[in-house]
Protein backbone atom coordinates (compact mmCIF):
# COMPACT_ATOMS: atom_id res chain seq x y z
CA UNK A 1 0.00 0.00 0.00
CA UNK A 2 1.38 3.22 -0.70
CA UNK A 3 2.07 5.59 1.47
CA UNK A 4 -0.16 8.87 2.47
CA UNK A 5 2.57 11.08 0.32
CA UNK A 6 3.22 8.91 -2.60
CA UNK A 7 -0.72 8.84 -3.26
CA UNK A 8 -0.24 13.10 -3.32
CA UNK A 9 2.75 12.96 -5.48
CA UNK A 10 1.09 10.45 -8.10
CA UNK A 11 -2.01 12.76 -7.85
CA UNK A 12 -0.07 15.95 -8.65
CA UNK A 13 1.78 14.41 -11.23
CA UNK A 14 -0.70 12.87 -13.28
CA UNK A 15 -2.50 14.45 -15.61
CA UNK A 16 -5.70 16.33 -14.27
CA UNK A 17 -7.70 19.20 -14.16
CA UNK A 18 -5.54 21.23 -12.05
CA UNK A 19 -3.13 21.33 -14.88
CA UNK A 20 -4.00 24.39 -16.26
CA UNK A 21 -4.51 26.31 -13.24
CA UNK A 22 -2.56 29.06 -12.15
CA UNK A 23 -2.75 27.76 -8.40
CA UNK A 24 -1.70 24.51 -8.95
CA UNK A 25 1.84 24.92 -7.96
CA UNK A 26 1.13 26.32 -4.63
CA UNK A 27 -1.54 23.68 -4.22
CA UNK A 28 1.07 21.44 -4.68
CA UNK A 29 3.61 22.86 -2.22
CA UNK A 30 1.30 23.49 0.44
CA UNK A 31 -0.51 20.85 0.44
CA UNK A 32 -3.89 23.01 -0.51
CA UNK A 33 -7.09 22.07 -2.29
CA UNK A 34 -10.23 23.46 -3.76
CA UNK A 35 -13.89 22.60 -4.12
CA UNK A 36 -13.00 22.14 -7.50
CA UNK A 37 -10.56 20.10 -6.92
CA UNK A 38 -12.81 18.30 -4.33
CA UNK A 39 -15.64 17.69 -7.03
CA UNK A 40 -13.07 16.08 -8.96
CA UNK A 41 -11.91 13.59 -6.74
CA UNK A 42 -15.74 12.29 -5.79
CA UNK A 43 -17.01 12.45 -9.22
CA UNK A 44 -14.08 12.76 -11.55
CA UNK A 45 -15.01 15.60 -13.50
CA UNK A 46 -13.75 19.13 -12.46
CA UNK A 47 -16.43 22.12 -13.99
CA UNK A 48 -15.03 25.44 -14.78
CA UNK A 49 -17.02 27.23 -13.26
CA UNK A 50 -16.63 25.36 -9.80
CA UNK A 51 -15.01 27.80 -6.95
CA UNK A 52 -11.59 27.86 -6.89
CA UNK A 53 -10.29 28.80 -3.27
CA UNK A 54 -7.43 26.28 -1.65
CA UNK A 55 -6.91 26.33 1.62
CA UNK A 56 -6.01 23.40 4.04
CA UNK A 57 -9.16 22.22 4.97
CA UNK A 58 -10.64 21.16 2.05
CA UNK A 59 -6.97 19.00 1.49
CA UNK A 60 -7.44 18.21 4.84
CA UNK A 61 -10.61 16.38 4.40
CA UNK A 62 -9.64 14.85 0.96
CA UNK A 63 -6.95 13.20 2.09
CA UNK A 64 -8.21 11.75 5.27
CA UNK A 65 -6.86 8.70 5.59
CA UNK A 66 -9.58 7.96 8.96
CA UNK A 67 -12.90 8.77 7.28
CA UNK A 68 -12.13 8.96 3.45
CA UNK A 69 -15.91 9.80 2.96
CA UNK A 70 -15.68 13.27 5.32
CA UNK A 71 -15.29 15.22 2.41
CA UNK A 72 -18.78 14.24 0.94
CA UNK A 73 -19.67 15.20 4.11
CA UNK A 74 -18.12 18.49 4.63
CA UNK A 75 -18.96 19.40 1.06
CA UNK A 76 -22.73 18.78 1.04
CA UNK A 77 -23.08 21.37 4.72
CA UNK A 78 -21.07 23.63 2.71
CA UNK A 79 -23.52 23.54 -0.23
CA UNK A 80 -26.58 23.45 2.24
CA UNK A 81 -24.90 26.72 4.30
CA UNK A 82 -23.83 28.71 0.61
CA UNK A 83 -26.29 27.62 -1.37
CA UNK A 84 -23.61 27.33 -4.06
CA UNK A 85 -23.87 24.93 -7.45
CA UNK A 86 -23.58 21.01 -6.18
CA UNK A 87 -20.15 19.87 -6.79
């Protein structure tokens, strides 16, 4: 099994949606993530028009190794509290 680093390296090396985005570099050095990023991990697609704001909670939450669903979680009260577009 690999380790909880490896899986971020593979994930910021292969290709994805992130690619193209201007914060994807200090995503990737700080360990940040956004709901965009978020929507692509659950569903594997990553809209445009999805917010883009890192910050260490939402990685936080993506990458929890205890409760790997407490994103879903987390996402949905976020969507219920903003009202926002569902990810």
């Amino acid at each position: 099994m690999a380790s909880k680093n490896e899986y971020i390296r593979r994930v910021f090396e292969a290709p994805a949606p992130c690619d193209q985005c201007s914060k994807r570099v200090e995503c990737a050095e700080n360990e940040l993530a956004c709901r965009a990023f978020s929507g692509y991990v659950i569903n594997g697609v990553m809209y445009d028009h999805t917010v883009r704001n890192p910050n260490k909670v939402l990685f936080n939450k993506i990458f929890n190794d205890e409760d790997p669903r407490a994103i879903i979680g987390f996402l949905k009260t976020l969507q219920d509290n903003q009202g926002e577009l569902p990810i």
